[in-house]
N, C-alpha and C. Protein backbone atom coordinates (compact mmCIF):
# COMPACT_ATOMS: atom_id res chain seq x y z
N UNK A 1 -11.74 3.75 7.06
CA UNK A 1 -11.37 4.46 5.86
C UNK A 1 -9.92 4.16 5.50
N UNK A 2 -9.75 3.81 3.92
CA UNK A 2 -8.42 3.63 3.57
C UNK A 2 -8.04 4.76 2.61
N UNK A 3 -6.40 5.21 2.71
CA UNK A 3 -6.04 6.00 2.19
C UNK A 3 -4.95 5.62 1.30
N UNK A 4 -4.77 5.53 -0.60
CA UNK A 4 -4.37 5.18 -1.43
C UNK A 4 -3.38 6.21 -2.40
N UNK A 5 -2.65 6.70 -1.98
CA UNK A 5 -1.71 7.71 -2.71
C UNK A 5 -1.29 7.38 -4.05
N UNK A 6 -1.70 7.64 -4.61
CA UNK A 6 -0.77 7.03 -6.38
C UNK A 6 -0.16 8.31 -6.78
N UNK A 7 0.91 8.11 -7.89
CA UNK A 7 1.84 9.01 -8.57
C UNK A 7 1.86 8.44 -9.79
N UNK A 8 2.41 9.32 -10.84
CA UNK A 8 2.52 8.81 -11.96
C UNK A 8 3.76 7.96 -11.78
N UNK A 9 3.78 6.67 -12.37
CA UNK A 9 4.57 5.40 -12.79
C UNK A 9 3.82 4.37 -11.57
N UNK A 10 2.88 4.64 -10.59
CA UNK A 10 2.78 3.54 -9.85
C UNK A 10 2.22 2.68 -10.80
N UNK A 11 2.21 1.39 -9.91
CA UNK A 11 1.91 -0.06 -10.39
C UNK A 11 0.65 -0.31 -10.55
N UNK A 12 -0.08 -0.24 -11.73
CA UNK A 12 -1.41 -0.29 -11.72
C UNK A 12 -2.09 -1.38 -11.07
N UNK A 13 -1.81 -2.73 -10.99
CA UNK A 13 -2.40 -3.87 -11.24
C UNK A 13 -2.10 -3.89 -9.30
N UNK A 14 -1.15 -3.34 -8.75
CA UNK A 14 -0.84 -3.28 -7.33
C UNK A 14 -1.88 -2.02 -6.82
N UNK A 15 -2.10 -1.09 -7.27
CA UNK A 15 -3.34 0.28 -7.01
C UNK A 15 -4.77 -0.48 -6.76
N UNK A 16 -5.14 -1.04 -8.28
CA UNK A 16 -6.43 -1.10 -8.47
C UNK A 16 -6.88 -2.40 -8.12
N UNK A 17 -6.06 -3.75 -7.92
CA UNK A 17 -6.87 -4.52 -7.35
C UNK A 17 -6.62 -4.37 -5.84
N UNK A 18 -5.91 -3.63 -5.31
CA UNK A 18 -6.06 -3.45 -3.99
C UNK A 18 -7.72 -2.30 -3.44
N UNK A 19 -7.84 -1.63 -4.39
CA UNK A 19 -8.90 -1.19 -3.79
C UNK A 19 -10.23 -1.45 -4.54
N UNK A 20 -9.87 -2.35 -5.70
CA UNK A 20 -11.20 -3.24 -5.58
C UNK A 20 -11.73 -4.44 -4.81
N UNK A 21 -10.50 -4.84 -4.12
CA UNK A 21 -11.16 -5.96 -3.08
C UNK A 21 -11.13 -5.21 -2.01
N UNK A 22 -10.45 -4.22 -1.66
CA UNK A 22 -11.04 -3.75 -0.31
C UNK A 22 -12.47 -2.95 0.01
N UNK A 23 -12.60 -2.63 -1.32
CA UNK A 23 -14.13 -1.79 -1.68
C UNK A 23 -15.27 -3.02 -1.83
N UNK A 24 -14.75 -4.50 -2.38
CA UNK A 24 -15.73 -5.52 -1.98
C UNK A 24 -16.11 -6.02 -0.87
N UNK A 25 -14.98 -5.35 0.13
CA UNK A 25 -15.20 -6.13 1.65
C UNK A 25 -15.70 -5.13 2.23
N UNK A 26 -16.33 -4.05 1.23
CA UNK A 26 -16.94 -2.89 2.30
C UNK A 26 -16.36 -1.40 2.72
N UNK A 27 -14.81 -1.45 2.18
CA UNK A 27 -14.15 -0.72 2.70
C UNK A 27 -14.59 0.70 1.78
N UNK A 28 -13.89 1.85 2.88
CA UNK A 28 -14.02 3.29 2.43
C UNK A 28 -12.56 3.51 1.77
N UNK A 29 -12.28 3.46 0.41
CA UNK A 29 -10.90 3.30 0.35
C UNK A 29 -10.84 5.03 -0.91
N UNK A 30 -10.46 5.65 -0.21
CA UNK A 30 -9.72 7.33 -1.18
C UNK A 30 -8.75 6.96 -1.87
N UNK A 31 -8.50 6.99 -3.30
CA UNK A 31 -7.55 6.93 -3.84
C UNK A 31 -7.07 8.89 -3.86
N UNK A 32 -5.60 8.95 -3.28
CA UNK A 32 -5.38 10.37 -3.59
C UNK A 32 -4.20 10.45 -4.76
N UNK A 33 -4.30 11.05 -5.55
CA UNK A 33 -3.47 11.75 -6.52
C UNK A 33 -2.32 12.68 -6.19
N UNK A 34 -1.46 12.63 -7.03
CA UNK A 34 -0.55 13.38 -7.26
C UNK A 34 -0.57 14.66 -8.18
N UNK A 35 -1.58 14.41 -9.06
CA UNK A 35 -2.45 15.09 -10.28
C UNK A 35 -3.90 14.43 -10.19
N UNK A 36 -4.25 15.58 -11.05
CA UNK A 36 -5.57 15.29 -11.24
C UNK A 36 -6.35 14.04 -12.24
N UNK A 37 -5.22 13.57 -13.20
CA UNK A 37 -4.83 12.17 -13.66
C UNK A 37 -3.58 11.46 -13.63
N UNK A 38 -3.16 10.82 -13.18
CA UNK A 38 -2.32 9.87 -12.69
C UNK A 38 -2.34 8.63 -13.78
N UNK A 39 -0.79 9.03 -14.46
CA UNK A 39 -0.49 7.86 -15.65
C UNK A 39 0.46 6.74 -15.07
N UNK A 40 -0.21 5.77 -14.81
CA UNK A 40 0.84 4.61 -14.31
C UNK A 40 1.73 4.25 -14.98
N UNK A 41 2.09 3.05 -14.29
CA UNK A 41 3.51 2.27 -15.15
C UNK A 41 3.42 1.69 -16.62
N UNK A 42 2.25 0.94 -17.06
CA UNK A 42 1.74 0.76 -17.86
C UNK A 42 1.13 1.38 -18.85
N UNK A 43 0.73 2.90 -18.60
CA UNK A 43 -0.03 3.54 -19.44
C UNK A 43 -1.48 3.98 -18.87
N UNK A 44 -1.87 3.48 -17.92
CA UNK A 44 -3.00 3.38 -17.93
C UNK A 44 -3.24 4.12 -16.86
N UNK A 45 -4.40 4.89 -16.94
CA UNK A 45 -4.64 6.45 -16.22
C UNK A 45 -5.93 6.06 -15.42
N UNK A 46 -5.57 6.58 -14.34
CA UNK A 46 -6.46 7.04 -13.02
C UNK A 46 -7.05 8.22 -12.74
N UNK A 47 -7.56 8.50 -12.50
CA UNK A 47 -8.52 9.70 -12.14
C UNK A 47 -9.39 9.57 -10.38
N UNK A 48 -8.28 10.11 -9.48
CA UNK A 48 -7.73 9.61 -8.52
C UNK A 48 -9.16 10.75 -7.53
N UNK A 49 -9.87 10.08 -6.54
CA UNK A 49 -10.85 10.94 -5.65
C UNK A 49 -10.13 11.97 -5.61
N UNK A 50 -9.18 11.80 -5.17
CA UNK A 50 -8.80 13.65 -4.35
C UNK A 50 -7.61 13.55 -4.80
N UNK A 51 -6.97 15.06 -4.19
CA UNK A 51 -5.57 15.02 -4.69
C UNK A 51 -5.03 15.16 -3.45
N UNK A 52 -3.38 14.46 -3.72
CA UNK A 52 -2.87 14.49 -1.90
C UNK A 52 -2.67 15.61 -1.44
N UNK A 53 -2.41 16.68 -2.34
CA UNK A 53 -2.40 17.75 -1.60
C UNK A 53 -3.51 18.33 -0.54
N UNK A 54 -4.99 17.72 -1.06
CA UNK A 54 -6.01 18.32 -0.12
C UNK A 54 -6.64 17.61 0.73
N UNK A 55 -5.80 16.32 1.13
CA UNK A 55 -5.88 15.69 2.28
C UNK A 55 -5.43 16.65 3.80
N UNK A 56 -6.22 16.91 4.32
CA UNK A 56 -5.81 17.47 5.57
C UNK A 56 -5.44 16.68 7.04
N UNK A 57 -4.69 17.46 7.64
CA UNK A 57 -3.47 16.87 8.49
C UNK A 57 -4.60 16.10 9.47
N UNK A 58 -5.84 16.64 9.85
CA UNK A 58 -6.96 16.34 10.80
C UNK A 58 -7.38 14.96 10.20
N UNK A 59 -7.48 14.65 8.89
CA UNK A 59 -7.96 13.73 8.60
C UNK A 59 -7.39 12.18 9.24
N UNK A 60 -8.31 10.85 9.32
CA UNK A 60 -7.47 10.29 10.09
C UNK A 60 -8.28 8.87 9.34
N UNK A 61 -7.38 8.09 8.82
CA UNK A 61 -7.51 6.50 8.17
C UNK A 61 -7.27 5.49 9.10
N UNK A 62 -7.70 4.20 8.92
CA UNK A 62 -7.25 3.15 9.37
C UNK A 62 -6.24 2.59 8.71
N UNK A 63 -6.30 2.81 7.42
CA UNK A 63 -4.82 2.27 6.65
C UNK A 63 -4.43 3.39 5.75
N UNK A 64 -3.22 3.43 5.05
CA UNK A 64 -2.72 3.32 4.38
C UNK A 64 -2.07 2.71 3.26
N UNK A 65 -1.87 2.58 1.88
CA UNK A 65 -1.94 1.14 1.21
C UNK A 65 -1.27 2.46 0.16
N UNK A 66 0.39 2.30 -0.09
CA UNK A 66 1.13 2.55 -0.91
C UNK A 66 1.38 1.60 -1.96
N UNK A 67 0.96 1.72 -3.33
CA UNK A 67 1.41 0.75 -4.10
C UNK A 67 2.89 0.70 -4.63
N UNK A 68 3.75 -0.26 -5.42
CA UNK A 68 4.78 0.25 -6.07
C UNK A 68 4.67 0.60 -7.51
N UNK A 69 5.62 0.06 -8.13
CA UNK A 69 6.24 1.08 -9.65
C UNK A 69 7.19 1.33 -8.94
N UNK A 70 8.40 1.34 -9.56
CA UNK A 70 9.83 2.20 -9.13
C UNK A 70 9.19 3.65 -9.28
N UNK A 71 9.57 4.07 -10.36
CA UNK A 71 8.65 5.53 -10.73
C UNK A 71 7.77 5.87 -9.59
N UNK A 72 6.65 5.73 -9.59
CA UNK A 72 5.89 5.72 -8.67
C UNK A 72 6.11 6.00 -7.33
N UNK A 73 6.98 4.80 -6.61
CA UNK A 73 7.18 4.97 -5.38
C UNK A 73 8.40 6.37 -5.17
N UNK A 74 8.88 6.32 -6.22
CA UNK A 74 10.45 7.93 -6.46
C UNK A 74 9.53 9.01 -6.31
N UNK A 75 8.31 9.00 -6.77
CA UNK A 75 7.73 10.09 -7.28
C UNK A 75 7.07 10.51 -5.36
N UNK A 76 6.21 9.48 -4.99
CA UNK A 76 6.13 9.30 -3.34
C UNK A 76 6.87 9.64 -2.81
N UNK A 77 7.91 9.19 -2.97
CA UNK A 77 9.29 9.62 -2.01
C UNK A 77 9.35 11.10 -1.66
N UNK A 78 9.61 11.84 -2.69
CA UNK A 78 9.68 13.02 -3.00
C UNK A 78 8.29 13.82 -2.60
N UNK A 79 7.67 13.56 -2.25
CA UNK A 79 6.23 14.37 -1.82
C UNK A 79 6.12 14.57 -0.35
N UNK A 80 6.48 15.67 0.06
CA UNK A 80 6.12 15.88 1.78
C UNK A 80 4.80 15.59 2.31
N UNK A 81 3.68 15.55 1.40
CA UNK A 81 2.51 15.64 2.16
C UNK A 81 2.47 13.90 2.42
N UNK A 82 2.77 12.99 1.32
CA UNK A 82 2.76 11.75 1.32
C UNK A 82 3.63 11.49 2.65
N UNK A 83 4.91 11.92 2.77
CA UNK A 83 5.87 11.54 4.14
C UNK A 83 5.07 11.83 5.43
N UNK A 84 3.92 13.20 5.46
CA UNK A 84 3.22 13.54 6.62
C UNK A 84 2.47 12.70 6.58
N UNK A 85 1.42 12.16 5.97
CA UNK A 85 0.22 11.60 5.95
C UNK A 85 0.86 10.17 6.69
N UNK A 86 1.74 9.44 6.25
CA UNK A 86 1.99 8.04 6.55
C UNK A 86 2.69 8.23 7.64
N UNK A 87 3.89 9.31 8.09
CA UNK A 87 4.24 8.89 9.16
C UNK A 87 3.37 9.37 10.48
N UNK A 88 2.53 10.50 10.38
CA UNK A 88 1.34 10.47 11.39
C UNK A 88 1.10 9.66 11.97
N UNK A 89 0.32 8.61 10.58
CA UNK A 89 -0.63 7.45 10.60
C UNK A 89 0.31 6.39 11.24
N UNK A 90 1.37 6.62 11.01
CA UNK A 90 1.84 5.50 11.54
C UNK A 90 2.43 4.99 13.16
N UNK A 91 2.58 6.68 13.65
CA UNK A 91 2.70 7.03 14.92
C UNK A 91 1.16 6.62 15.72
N UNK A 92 0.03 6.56 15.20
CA UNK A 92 -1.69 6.69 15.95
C UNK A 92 -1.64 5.50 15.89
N UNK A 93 -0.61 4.59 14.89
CA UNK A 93 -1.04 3.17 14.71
C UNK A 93 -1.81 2.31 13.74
N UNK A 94 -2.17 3.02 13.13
CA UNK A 94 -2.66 2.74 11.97
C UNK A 94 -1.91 1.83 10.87
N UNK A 95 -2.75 1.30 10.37
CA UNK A 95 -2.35 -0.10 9.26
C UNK A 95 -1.74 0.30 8.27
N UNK A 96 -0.27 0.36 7.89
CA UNK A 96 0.34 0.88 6.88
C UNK A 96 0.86 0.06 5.67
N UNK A 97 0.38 -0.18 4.31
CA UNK A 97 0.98 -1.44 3.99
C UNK A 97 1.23 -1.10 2.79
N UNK A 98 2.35 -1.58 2.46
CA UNK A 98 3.21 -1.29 1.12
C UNK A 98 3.84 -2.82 0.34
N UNK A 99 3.55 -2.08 -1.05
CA UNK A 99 3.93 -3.23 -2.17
C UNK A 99 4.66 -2.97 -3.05
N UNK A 100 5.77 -4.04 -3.26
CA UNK A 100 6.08 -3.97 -4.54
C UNK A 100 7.73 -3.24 -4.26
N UNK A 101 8.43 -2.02 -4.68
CA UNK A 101 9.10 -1.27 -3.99
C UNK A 101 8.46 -0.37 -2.95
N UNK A 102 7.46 -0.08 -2.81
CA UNK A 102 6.87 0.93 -2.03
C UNK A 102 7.67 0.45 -0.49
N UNK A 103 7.97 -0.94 0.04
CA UNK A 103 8.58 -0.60 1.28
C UNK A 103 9.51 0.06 1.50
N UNK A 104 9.98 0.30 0.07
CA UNK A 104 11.53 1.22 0.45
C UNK A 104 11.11 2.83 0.92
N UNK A 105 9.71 2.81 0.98
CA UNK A 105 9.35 4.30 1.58
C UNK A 105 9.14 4.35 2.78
N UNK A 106 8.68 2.79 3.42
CA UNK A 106 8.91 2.26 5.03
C UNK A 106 10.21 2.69 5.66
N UNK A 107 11.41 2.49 4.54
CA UNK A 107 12.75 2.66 4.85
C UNK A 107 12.72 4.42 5.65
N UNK A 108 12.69 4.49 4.04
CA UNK A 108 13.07 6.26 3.95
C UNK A 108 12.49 7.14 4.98
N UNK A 109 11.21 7.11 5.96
CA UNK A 109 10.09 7.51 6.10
C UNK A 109 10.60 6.92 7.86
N UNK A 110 11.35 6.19 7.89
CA UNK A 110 11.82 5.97 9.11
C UNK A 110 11.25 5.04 10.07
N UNK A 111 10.06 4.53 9.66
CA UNK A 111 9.26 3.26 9.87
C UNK A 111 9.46 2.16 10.04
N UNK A 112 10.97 1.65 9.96
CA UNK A 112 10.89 0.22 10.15
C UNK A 112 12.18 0.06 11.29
N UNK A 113 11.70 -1.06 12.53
CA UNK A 113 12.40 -1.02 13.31
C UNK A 113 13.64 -1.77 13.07
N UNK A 114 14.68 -1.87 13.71
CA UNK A 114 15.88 -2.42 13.71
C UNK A 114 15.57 -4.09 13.24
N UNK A 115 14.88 -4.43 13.96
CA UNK A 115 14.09 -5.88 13.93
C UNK A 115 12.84 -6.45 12.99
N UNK A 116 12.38 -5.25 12.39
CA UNK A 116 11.24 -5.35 10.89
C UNK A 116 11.49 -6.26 10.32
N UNK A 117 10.16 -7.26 10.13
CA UNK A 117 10.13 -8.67 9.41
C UNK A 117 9.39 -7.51 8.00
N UNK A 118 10.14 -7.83 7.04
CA UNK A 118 9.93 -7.14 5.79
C UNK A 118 10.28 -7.98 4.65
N UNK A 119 8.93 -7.23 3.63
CA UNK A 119 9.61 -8.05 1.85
C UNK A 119 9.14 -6.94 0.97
N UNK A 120 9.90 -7.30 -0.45
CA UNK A 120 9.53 -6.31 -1.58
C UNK A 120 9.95 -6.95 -2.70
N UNK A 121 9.75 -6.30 -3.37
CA UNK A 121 10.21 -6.83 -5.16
C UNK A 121 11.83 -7.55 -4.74
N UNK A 122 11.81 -8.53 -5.33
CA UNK A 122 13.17 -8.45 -5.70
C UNK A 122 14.37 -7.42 -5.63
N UNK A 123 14.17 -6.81 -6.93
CA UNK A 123 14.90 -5.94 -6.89
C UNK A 123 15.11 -4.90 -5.83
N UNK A 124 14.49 -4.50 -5.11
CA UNK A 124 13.99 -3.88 -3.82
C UNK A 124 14.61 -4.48 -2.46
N UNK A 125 15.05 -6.06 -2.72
CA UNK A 125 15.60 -6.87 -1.47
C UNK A 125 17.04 -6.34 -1.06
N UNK A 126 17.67 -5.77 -1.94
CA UNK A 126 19.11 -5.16 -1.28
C UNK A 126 18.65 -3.95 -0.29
N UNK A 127 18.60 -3.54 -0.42
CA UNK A 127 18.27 -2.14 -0.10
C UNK A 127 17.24 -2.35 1.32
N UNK A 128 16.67 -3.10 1.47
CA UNK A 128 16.30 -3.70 3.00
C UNK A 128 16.64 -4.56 3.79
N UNK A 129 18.08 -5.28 2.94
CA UNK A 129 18.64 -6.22 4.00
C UNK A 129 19.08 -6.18 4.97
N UNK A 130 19.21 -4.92 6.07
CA UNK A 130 19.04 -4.69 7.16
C UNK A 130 18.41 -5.16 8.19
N UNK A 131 16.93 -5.75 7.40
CA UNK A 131 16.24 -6.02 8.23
C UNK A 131 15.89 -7.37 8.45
N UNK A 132 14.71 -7.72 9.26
CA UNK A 132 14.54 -9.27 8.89
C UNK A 132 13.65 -9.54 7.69
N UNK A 133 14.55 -9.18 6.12
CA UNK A 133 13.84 -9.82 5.16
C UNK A 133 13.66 -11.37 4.82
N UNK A 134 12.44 -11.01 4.55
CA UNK A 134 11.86 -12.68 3.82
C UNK A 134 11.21 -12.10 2.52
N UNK A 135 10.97 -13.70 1.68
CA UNK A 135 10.48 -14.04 0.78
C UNK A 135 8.95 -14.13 0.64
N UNK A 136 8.63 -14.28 1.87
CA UNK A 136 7.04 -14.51 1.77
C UNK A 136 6.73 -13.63 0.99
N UNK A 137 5.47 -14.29 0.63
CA UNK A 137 4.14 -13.32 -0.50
C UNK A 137 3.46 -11.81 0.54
N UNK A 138 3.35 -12.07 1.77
CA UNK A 138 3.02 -10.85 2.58
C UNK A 138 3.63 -11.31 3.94
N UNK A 139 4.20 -10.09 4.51
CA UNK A 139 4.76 -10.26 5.75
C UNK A 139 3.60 -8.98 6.94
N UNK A 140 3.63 -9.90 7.31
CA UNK A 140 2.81 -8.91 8.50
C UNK A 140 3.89 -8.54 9.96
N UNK A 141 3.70 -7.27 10.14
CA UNK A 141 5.11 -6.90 11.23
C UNK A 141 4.37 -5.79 11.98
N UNK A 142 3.76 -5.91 13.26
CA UNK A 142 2.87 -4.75 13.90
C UNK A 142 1.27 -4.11 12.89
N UNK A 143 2.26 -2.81 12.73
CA UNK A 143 0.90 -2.55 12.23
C UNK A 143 1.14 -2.29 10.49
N UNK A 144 2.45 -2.43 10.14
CA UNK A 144 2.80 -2.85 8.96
C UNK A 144 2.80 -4.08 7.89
N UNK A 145 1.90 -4.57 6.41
CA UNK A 145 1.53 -5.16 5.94
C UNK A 145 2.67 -5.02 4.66
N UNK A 146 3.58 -5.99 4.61
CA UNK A 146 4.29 -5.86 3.28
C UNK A 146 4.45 -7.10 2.14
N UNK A 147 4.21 -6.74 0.71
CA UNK A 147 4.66 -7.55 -0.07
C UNK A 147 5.07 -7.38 -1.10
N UNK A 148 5.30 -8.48 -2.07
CA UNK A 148 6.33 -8.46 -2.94
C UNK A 148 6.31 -7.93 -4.57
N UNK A 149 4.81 -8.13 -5.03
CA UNK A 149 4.98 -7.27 -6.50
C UNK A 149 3.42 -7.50 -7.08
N UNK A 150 3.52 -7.23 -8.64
CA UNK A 150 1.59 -7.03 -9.06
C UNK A 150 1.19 -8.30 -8.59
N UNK A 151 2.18 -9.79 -8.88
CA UNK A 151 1.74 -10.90 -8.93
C UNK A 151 1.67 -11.26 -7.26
N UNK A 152 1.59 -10.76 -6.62
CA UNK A 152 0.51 -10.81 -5.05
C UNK A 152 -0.14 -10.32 -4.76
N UNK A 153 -0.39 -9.15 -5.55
CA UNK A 153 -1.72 -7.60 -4.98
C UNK A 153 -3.00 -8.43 -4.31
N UNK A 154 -3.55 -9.70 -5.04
CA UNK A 154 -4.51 -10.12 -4.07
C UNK A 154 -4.16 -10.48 -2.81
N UNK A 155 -3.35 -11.58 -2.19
CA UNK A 155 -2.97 -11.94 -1.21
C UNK A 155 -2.68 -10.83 -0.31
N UNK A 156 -2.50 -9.93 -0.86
CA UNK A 156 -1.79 -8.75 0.17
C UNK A 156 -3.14 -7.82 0.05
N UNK A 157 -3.60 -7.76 -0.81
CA UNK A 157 -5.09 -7.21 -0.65
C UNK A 157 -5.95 -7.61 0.66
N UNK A 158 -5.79 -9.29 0.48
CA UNK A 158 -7.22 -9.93 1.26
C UNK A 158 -6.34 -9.73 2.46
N UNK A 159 -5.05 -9.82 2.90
CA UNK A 159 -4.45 -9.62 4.12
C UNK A 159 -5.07 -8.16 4.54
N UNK A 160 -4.81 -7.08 4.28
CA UNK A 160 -5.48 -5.77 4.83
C UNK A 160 -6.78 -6.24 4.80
N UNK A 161 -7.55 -6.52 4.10
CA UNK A 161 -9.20 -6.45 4.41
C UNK A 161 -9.20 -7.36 5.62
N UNK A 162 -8.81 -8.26 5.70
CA UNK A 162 -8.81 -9.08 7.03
C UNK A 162 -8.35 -8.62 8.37
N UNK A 163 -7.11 -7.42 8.12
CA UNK A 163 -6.77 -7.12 9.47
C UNK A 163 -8.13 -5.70 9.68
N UNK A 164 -8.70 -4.81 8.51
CA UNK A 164 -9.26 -4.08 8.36
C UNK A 164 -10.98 -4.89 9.46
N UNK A 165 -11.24 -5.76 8.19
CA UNK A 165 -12.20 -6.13 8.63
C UNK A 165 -12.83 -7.19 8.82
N UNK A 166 -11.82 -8.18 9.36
CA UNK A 166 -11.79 -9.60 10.47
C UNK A 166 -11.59 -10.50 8.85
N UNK A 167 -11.22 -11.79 9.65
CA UNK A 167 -11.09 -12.99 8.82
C UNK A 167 -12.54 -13.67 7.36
N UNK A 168 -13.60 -13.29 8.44
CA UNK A 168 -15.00 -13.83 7.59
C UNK A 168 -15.16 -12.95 6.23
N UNK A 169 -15.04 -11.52 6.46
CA UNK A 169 -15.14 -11.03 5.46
C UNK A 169 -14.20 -10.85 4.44
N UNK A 170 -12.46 -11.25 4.97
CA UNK A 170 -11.61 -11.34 3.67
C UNK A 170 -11.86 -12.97 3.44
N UNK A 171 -12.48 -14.06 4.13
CA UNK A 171 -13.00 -15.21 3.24
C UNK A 171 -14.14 -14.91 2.22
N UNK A 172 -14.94 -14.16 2.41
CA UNK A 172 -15.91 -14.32 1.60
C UNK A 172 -15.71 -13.43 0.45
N UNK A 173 -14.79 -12.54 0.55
CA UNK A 173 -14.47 -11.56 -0.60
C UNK A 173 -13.55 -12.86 -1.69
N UNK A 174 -12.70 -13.59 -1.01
CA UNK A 174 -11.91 -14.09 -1.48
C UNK A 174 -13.02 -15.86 -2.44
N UNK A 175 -13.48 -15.85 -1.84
CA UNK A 175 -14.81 -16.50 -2.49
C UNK A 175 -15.20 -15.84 -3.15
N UNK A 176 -15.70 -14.92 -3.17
CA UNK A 176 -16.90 -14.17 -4.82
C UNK A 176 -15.85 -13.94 -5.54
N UNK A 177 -14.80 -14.09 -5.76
CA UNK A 177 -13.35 -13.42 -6.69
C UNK A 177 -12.70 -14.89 -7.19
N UNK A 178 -13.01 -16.28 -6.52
CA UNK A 178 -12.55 -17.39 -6.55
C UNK A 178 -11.44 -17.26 -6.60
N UNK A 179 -11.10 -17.23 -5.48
CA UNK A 179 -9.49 -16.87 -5.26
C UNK A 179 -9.16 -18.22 -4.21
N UNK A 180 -8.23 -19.13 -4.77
CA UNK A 180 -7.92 -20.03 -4.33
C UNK A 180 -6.35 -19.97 -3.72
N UNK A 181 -6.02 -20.31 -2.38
CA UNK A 181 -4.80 -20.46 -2.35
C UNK A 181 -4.43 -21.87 -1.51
């Protein structure tokens, strides 16, 4: 089961193709809300399974998958239940993966070690140079999955479905989508 937090200003195109290819590879993916509609960066509105508030503390995911939006990820920031839910998950070990600015909630959230191979938007690269940032399109670091903006949501998509649910099935998702790299 994957767990998808959106806020109003997240990154649509980073939200929704992440949990349409992970929902092609099979996955159980909850999008939770902040509201009961959720207006992204773009305009364009979600109508989100649940709301984060009625995620309970018992509940327990294999991932996590924060999208960005500046907006968005500010709006995350600011939400205690979002700070409980991920840093739990992230203590049990669980697959935590953030895009776009959303790693700067890796930051905040206290998640990234001294030594974290990490990336994000551009604009987002000051503000983690602490760590071992790179450029790559997705950086994989433990049980943390990070990348850089809408224009990778697949790559960083088919990366979680693959650590989710092995290599064959993020090839073949990545085949019916003709996704060439």
């Amino acid at each position: 089961m994957v767990l998808m937090p959106v806020a109003h200003g997240t990154e649509e195109m980073e939200a929704i193709t992440t949990v349409d290819i992970l929902r092609r590879g099979g996955m159980n993916v909850t999008i939770a809300g902040e509201s009961e509609v959720v207006i992204c960066s773009r305009g364009i509105r979600i109508n989100p399974d649940r709301l984060i508030d009625d995620i309970d503390e018992s509940e327990e995911f294999d991932a996590i998958v924060l999208p960005g939006g500046a907006q968005g990820v500010e709006n995350l920031s600011s939400n205690d239940d979002v700070r409980r839910i991920v840093t739990s998950h992230h203590r049990r070990g669980a697959v935590i993966a953030a895009i776009c600015a959303a790693p700067l909630l890796l930051k905040e959230f206290g998640l990234l070690e001294k030594d974290a191979a990490v990336t994000s938007h551009p604009n987002a690269a000051a503000q983690l140079a602490g760590y071992a940032y790179s450029t790559d399109t997705v950086v994989r670091y433990k049980n943390l999955i990070t990348s850089r903006g809408a224009g990778t949501a697949i790559p960083f998509s088919l990366a979680i479905l693959e650590r989710l649910g092995g290599e064959a099935v993020a090839t073949e998702v990545a085949k019916q989508i003709v996704w060439e790299q």
